[in-house]
Protein backbone atom coordinates (compact mmCIF):
# COMPACT_ATOMS: atom_id res chain seq x y z
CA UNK A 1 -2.73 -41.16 21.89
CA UNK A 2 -1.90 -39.52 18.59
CA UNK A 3 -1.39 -42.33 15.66
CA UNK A 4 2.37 -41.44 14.77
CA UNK A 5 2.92 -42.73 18.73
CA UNK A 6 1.00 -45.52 18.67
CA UNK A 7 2.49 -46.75 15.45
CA UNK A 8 6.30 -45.75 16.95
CA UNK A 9 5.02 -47.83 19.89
CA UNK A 10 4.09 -50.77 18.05
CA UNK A 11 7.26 -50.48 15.69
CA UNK A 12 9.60 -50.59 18.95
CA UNK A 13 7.39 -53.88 20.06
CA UNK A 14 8.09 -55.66 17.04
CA UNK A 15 11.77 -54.42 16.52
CA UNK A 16 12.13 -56.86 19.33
CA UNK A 17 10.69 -59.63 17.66
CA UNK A 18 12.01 -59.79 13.91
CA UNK A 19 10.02 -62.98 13.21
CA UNK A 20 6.91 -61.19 13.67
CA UNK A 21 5.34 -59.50 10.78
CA UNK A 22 5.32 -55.70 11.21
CA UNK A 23 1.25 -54.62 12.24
CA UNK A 24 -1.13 -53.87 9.25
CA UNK A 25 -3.02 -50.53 9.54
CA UNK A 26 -5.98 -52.42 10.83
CA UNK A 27 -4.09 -53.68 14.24
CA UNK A 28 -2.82 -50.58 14.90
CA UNK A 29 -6.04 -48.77 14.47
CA UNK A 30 -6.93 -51.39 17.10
CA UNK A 31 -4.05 -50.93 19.10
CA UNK A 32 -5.59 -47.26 19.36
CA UNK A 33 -9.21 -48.08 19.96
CA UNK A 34 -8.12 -50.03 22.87
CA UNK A 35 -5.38 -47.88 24.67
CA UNK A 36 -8.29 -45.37 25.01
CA UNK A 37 -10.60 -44.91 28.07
CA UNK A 38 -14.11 -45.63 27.81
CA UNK A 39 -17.55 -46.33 30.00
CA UNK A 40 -15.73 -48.37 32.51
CA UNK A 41 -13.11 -46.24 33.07
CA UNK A 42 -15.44 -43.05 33.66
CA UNK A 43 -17.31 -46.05 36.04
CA UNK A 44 -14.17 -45.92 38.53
CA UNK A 45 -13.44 -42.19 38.15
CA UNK A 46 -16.24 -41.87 40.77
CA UNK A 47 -13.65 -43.41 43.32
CA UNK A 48 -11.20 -40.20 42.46
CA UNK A 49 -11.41 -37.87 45.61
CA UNK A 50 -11.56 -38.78 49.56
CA UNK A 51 -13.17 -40.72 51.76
CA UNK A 52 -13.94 -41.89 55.14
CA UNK A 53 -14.06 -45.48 55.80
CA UNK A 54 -15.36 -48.07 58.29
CA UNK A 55 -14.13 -51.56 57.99
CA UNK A 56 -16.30 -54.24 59.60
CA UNK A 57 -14.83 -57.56 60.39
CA UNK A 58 -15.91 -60.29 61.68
CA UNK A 59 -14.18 -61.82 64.84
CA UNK A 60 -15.78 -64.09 67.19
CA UNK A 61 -17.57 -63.53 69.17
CA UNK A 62 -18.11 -59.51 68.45
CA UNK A 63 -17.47 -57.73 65.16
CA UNK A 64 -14.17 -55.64 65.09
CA UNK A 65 -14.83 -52.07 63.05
CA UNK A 66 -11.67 -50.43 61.95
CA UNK A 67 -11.81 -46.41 60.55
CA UNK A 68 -9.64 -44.67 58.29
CA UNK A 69 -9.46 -42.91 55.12
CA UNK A 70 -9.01 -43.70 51.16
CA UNK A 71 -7.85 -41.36 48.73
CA UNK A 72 -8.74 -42.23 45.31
CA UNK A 73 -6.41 -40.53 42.43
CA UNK A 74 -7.00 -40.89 38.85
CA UNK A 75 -4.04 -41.96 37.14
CA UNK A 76 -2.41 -42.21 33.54
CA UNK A 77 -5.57 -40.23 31.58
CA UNK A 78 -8.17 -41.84 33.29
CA UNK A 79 -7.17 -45.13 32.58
CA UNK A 80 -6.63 -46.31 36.59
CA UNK A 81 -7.84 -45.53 39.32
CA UNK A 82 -5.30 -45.72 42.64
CA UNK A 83 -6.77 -45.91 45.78
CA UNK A 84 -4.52 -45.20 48.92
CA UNK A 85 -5.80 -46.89 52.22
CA UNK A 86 -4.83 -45.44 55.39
CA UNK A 87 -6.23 -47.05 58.41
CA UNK A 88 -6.06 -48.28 62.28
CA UNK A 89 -6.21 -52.20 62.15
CA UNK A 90 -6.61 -53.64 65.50
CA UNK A 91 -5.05 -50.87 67.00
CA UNK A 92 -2.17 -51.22 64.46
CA UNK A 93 -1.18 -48.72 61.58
CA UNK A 94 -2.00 -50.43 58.36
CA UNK A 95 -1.31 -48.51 54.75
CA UNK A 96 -2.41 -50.12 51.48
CA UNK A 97 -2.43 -49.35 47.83
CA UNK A 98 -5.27 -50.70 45.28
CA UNK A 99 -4.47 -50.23 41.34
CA UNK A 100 -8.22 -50.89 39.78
CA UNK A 101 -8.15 -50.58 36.17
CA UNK A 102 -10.30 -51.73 32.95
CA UNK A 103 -8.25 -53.96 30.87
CA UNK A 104 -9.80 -53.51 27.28
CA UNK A 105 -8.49 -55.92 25.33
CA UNK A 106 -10.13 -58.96 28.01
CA UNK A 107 -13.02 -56.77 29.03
CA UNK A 108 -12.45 -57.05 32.61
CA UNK A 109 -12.09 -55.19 35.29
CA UNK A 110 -8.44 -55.91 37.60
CA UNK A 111 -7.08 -54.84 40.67
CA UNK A 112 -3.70 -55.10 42.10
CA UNK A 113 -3.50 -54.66 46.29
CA UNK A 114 -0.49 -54.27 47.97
CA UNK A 115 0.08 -53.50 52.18
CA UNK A 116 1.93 -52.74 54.87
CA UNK A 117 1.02 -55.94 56.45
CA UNK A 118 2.62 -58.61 53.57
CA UNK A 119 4.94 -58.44 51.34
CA UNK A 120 2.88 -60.09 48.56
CA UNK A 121 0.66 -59.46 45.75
CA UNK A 122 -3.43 -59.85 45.24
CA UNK A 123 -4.66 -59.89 41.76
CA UNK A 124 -8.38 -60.21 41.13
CA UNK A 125 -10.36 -59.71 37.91
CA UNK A 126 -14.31 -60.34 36.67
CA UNK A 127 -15.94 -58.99 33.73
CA UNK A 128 -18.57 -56.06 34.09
CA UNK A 129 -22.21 -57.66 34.57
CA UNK A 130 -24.87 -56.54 32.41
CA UNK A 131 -27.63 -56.59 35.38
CA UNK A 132 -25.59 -54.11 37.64
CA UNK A 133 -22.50 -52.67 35.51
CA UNK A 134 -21.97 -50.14 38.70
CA UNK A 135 -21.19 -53.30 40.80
CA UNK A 136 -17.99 -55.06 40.11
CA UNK A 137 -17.31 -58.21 41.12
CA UNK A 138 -13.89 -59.53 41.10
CA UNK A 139 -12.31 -62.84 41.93
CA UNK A 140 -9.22 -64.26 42.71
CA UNK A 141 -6.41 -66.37 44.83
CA UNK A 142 -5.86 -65.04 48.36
CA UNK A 143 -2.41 -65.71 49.83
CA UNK A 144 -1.31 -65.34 53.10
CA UNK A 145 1.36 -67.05 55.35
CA UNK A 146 -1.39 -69.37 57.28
CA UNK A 147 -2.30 -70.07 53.26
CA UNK A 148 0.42 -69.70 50.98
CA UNK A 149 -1.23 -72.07 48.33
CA UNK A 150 -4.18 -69.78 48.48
CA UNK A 151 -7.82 -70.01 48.17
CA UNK A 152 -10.69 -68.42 46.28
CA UNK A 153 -11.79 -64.90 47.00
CA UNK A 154 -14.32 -62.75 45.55
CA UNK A 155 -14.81 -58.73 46.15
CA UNK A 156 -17.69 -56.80 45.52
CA UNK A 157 -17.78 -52.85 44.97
CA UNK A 158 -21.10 -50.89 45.19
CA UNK A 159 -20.16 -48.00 42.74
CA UNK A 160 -23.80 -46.84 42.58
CA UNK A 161 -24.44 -43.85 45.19
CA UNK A 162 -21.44 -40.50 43.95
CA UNK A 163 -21.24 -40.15 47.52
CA UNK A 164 -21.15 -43.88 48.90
CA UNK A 165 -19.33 -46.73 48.14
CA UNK A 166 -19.76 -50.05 49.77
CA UNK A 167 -17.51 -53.43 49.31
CA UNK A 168 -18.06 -56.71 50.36
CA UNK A 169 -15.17 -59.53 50.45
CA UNK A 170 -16.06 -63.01 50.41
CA UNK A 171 -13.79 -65.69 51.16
CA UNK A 172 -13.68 -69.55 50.37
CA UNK A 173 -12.29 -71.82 52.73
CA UNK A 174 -13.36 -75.39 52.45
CA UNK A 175 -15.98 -74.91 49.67
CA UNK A 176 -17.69 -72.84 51.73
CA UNK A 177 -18.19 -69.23 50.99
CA UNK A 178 -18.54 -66.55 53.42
CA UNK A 179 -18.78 -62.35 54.25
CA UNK A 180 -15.05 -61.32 55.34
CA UNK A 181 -15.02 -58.27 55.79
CA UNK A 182 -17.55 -55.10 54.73
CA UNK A 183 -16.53 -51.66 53.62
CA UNK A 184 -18.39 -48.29 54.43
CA UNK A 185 -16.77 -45.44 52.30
CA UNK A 186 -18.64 -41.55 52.75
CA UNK A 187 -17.38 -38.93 50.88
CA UNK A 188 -15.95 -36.05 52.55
């Protein structure tokens, strides 16, 4: 982003606002450090392409496996990562669409989900971890209509193989934590 747009950028955010001071040079030089990409954006570029996936879940008394595909696109400059599910659920045709990103200003990594089976939202977030920073780990509220209040969940991506991913989704329901659901991806 060249500086002339990120300083027309930050003038039209603060024509809004006439209280507000207009931004020195330093914040805007920040403004620019942080709209650009960096390590952990390159980290989820490895998603871009497609894959096959197999989707273990648990169900008493067997475990259910599920197969479909993910394509992973890179979007705005590298900056996101979109990852389009398209599966057989139970027999059932189930579509979803995963925003990951690397929010520099927190210094976390978020995801947005979104699917054909709910009209609702999941937001999760977690901070890259020093010991592993090609495993994210994300938490957040899941919702659903036997749990509209919501309760703790935590997802796990294994970005360290360029031609496997695996994910892991833990869910808390009363205090306890447990394995959801496990993800296979192989590139093709």
């Amino acid at each position: 982003m060249t500086k002339a747009l990120v300083a027309a950028l930050a003038a039209a955010c603060f024509l809004t606002v006439p209280q507000d001071p207009p931004p020195d040079a330093a914040t805007l030089l920040r403004f620019e450090r942080l709209a650009q990409p960096g390590e952990p954006h390159a980290l989820l570029q490895r998603l871009v392409g497609e894959w096959d996936v197999a989707v273990r879940t648990p169900v008493d008394p067997v475990e259910r496996v599920d197969r479909g595909s993910v394509k992973g696109l890179a979007l705005l400059g590298g900056r996101y990562v979109q990852l389009q599910f398209s599966l057989t659920v139970a027999r059932q045709p189930f579509e979803a669409v995963q925003v990951l990103g690397f929010d520099a200003l927190r210094q976390q990594f978020t995801s947005s989900w979104r699917d054909s089976a709910s009209t609702w939202t999941t937001e999760c977030a977690g901070a890259p971890r020093a010991d592993r920073p090609d495993l994210l780990s994300l938490s957040g509220t899941a919702v659903d209509a036997a749990d509209p209040s919501g309760r703790p969940f935590r997802v796990e991506l294994d970005l360290a193989f360029d031609q496997r991913v695996s994910v892991k989704l833990f869910e808390t329901r009363g205090g306890v934590e447990s394995l959801a659901q496990t993800q296979s991806w192989t590139r093709r």
